[in-house]
PDB file of N, CA and C in Angstrom:
ATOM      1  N   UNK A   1       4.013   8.876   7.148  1.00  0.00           N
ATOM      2  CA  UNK A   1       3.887   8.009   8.297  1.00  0.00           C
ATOM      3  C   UNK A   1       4.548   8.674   9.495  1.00  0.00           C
ATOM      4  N   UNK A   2       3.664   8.470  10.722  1.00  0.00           N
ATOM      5  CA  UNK A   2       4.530   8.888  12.238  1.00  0.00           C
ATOM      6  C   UNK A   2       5.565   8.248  12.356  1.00  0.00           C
ATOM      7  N   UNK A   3       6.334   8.719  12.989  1.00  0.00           N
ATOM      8  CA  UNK A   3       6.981   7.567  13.906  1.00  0.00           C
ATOM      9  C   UNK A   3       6.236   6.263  14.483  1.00  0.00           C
ATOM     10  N   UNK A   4       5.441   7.458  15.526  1.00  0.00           N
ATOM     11  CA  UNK A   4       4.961   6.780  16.072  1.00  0.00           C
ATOM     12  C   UNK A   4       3.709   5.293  15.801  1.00  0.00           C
ATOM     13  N   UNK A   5       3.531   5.281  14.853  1.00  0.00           N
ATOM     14  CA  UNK A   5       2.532   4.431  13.872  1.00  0.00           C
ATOM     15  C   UNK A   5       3.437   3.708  13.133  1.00  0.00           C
ATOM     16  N   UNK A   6       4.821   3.664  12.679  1.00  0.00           N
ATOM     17  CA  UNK A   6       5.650   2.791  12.200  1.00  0.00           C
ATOM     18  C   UNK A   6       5.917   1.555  13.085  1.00  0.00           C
ATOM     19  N   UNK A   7       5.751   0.465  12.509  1.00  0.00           N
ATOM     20  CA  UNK A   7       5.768  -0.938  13.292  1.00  0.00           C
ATOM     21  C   UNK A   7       6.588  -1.871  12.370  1.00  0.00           C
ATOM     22  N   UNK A   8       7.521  -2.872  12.740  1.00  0.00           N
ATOM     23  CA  UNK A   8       8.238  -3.698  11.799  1.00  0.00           C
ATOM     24  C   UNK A   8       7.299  -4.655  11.344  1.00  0.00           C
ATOM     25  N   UNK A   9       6.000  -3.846  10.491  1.00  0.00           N
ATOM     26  CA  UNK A   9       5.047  -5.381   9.987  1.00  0.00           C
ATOM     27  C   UNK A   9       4.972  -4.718   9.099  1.00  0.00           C
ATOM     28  N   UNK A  10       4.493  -5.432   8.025  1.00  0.00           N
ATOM     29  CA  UNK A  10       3.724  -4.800   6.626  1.00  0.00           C
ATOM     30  C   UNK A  10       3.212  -3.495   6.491  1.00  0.00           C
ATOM     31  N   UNK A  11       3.472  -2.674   5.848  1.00  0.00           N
ATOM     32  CA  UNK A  11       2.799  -1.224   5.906  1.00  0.00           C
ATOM     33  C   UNK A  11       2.218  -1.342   4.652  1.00  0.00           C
ATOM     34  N   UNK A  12       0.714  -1.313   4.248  1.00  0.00           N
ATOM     35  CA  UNK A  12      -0.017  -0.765   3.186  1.00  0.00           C
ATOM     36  C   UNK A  12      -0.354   0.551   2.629  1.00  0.00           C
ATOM     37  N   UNK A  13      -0.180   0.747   1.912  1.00  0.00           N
ATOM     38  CA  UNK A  13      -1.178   2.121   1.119  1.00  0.00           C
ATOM     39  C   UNK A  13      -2.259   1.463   0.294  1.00  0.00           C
ATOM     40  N   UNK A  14      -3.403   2.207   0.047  1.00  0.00           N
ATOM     41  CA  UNK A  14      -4.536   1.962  -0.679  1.00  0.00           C
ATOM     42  C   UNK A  14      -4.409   3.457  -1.139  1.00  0.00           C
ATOM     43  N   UNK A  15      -4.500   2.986  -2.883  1.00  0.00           N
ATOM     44  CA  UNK A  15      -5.049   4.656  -3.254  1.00  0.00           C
ATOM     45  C   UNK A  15      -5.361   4.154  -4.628  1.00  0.00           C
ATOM     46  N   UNK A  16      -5.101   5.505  -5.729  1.00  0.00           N
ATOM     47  CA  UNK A  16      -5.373   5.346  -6.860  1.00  0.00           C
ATOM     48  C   UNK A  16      -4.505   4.931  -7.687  1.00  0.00           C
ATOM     49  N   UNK A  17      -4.975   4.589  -9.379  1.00  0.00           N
ATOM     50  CA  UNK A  17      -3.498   4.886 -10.085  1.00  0.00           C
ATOM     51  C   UNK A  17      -3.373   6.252 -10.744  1.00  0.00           C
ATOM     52  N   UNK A  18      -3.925   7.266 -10.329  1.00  0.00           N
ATOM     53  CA  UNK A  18      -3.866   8.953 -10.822  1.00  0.00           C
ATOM     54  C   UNK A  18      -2.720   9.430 -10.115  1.00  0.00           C
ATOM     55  N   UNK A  19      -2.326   9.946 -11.358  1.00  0.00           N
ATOM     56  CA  UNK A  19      -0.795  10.896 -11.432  1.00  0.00           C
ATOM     57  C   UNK A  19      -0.630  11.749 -10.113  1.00  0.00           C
ATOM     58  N   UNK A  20      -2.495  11.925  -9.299  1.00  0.00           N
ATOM     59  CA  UNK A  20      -2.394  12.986  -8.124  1.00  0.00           C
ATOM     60  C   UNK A  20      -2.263  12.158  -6.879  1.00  0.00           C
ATOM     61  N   UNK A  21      -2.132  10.948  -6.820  1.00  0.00           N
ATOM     62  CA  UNK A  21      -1.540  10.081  -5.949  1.00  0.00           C
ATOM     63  C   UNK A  21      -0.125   9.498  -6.019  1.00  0.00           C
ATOM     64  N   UNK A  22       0.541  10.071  -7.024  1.00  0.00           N
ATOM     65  CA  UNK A  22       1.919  10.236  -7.654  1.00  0.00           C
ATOM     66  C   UNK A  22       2.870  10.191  -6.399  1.00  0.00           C
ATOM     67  N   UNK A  23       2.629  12.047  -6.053  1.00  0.00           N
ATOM     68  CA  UNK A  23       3.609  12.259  -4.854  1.00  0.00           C
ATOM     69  C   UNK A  23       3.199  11.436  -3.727  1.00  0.00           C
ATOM     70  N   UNK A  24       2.118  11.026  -2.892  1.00  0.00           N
ATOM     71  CA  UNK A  24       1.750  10.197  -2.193  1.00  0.00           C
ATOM     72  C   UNK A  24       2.575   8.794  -2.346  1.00  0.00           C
ATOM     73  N   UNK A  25       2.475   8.398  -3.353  1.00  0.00           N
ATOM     74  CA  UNK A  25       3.023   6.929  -3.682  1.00  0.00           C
ATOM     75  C   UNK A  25       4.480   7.157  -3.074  1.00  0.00           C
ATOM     76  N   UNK A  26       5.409   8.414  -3.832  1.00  0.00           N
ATOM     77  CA  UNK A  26       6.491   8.307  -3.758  1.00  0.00           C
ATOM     78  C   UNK A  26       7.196   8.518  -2.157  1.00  0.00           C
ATOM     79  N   UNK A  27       5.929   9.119  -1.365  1.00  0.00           N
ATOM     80  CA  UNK A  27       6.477   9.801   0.021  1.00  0.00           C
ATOM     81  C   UNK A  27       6.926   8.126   0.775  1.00  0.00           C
ATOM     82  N   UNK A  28       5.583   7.507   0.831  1.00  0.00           N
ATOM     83  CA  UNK A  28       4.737   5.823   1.391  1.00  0.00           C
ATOM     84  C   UNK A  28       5.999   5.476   1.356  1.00  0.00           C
ATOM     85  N   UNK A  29       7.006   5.108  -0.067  1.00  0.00           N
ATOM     86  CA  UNK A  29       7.733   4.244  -0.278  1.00  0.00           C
ATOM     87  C   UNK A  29       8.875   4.555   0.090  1.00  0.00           C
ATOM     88  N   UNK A  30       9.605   6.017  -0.247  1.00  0.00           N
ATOM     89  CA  UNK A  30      10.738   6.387   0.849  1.00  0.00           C
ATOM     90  C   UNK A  30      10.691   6.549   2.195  1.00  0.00           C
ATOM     91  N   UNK A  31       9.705   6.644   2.611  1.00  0.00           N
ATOM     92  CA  UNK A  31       9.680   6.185   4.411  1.00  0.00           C
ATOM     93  C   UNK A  31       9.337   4.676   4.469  1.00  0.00           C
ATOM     94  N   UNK A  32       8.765   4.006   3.944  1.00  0.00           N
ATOM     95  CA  UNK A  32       8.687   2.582   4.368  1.00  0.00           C
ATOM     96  C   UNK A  32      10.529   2.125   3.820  1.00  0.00           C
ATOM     97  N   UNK A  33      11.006   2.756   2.960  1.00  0.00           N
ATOM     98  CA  UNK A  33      12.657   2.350   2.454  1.00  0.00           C
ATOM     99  C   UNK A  33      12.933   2.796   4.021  1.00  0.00           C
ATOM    100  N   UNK A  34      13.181   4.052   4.420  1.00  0.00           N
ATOM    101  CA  UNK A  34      13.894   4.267   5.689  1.00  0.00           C
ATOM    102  C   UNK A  34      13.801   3.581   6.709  1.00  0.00           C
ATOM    103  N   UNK A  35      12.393   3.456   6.447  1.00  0.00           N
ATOM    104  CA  UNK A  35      12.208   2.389   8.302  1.00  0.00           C
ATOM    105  C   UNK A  35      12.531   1.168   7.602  1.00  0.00           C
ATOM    106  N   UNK A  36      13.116   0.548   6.588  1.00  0.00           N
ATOM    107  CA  UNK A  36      13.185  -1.083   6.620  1.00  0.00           C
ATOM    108  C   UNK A  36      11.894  -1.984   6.614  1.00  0.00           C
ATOM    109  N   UNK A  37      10.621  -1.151   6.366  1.00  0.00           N
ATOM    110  CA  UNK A  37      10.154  -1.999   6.408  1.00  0.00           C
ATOM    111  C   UNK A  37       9.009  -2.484   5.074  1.00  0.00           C
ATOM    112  N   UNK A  38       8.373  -3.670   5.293  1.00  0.00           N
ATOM    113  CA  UNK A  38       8.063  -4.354   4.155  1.00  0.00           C
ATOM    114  C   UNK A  38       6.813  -3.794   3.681  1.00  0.00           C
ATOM    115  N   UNK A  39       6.732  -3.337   2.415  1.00  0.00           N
ATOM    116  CA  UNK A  39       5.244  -2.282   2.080  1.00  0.00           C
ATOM    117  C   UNK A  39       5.193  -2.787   0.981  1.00  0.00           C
ATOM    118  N   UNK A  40       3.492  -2.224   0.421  1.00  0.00           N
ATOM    119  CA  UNK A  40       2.881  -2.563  -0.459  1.00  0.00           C
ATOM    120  C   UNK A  40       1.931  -1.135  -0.569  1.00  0.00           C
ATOM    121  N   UNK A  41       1.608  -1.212  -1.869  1.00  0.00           N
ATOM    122  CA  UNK A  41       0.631  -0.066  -2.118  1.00  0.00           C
ATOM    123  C   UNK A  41       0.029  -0.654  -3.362  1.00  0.00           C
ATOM    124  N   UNK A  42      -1.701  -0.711  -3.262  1.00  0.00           N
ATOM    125  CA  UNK A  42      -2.672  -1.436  -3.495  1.00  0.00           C
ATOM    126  C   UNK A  42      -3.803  -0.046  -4.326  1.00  0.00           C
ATOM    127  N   UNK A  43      -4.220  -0.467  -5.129  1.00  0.00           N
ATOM    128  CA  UNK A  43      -5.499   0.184  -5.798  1.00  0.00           C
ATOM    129  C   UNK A  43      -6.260  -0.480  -5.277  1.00  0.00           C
ATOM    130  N   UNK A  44      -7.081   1.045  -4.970  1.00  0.00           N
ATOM    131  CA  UNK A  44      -8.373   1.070  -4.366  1.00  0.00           C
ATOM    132  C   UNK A  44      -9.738  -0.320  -4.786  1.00  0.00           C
ATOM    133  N   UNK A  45      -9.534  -0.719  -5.908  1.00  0.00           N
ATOM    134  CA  UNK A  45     -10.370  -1.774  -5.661  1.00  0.00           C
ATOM    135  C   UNK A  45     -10.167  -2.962  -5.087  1.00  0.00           C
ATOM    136  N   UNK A  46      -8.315  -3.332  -5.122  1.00  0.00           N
ATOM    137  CA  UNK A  46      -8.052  -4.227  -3.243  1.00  0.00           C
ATOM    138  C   UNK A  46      -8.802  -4.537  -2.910  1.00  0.00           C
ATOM    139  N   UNK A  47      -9.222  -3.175  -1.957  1.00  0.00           N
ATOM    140  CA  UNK A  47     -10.359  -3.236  -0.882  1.00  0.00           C
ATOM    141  C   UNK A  47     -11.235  -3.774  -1.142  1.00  0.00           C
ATOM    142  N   UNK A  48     -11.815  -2.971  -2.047  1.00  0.00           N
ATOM    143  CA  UNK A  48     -13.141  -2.959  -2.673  1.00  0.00           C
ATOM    144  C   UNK A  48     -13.537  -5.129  -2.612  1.00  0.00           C
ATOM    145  N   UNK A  49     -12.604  -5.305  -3.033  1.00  0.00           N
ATOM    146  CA  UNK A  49     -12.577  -6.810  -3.748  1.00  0.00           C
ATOM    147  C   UNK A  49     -12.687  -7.780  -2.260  1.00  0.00           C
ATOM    148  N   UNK A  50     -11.873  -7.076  -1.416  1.00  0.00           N
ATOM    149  CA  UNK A  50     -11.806  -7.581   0.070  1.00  0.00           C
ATOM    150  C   UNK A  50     -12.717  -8.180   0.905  1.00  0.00           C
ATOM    151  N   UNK A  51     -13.443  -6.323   0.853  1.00  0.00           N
ATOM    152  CA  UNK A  51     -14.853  -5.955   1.783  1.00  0.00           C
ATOM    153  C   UNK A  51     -15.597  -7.060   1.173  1.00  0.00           C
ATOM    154  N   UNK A  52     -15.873  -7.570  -0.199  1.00  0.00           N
ATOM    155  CA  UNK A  52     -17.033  -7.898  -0.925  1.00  0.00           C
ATOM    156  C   UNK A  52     -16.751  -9.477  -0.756  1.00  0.00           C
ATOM    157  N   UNK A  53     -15.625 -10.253  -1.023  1.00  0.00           N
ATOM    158  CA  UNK A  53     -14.944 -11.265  -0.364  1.00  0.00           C
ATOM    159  C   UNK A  53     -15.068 -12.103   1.198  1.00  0.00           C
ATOM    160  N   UNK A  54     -15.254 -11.027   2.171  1.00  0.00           N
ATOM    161  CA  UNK A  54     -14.788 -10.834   2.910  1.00  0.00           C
ATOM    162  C   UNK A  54     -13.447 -11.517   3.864  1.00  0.00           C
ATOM    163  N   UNK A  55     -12.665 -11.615   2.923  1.00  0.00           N
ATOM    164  CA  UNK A  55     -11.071 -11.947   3.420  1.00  0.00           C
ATOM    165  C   UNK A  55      -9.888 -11.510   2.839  1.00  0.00           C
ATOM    166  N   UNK A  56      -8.947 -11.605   2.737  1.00  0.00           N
ATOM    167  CA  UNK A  56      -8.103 -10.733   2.483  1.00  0.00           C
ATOM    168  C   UNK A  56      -7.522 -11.252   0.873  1.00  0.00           C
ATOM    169  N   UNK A  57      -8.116 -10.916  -0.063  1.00  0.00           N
ATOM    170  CA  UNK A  57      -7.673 -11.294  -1.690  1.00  0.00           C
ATOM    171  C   UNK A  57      -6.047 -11.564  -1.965  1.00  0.00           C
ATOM    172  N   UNK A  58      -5.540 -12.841  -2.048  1.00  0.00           N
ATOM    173  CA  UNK A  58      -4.649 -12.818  -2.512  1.00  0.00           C
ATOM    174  C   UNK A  58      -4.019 -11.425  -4.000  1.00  0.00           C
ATOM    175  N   UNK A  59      -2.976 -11.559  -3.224  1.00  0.00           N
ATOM    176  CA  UNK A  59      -2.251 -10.342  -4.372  1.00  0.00           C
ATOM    177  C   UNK A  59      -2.262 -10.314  -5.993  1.00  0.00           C
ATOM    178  N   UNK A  60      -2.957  -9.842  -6.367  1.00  0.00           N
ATOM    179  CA  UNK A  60      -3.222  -9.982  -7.958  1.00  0.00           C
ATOM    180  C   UNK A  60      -1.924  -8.751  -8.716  1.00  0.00           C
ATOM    181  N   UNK A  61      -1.419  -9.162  -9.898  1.00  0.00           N
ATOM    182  CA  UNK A  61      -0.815  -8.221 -10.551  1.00  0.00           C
ATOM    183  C   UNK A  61      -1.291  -7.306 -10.957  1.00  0.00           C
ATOM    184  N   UNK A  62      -2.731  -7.037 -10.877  1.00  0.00           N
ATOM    185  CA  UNK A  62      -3.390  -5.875 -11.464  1.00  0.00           C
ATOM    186  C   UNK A  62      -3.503  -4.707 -10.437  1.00  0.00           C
ATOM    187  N   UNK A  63      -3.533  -5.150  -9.077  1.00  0.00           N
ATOM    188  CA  UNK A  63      -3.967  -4.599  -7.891  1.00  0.00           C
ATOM    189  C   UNK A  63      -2.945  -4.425  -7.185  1.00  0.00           C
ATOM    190  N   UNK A  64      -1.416  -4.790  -6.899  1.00  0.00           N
ATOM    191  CA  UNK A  64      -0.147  -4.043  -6.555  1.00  0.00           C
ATOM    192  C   UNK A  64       0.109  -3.370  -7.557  1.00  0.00           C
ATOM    193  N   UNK A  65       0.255  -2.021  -7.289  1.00  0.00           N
ATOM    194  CA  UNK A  65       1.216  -0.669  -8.205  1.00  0.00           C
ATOM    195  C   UNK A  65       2.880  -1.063  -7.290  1.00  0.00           C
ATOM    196  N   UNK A  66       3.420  -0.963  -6.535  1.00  0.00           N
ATOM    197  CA  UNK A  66       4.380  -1.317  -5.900  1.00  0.00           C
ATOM    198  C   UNK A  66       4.343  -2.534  -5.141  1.00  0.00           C
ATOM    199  N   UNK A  67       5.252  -3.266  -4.821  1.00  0.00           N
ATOM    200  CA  UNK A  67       5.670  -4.397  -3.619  1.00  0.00           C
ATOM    201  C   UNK A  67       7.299  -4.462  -3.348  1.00  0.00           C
ATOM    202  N   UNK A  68       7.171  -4.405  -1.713  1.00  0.00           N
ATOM    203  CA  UNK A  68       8.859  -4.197  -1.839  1.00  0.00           C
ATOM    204  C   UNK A  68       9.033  -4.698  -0.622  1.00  0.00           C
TER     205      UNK A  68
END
């Protein structure tokens, strides 16, 4: 994350649950720890479930890998 793109609101990630989104996961969550602010990181079918929805899917346990 920029600086400049850091905002005190919710920060998401969307990705996979593959081991090669591993380091990704881990970067997301020690900069959202530094800036204080409140994150989540979501498998890609989230979205998927979203778009098809079209509103924002309450948080399922299957679909947060992290919440903090």
């Amino acid at each position: 994350m920029r600086a400049d793109y850091i905002r005190p609101v919710h920060q998401i990630l969307i990705c996979s649950r593959d081991t090669e989104d591993k380091g990704l996961r881990n970067k997301f969550q020690e900069e959202a720890r530094e800036a204080k602010l409140t994150a989540g990181i979501y498998v890609s079918d989230w979205i998927t479930r979203n778009v098809l929805k079209q509103k924002v899917a309450e948080d399922e346990d299957e679909d947060i890998l992290i919440s903090s």
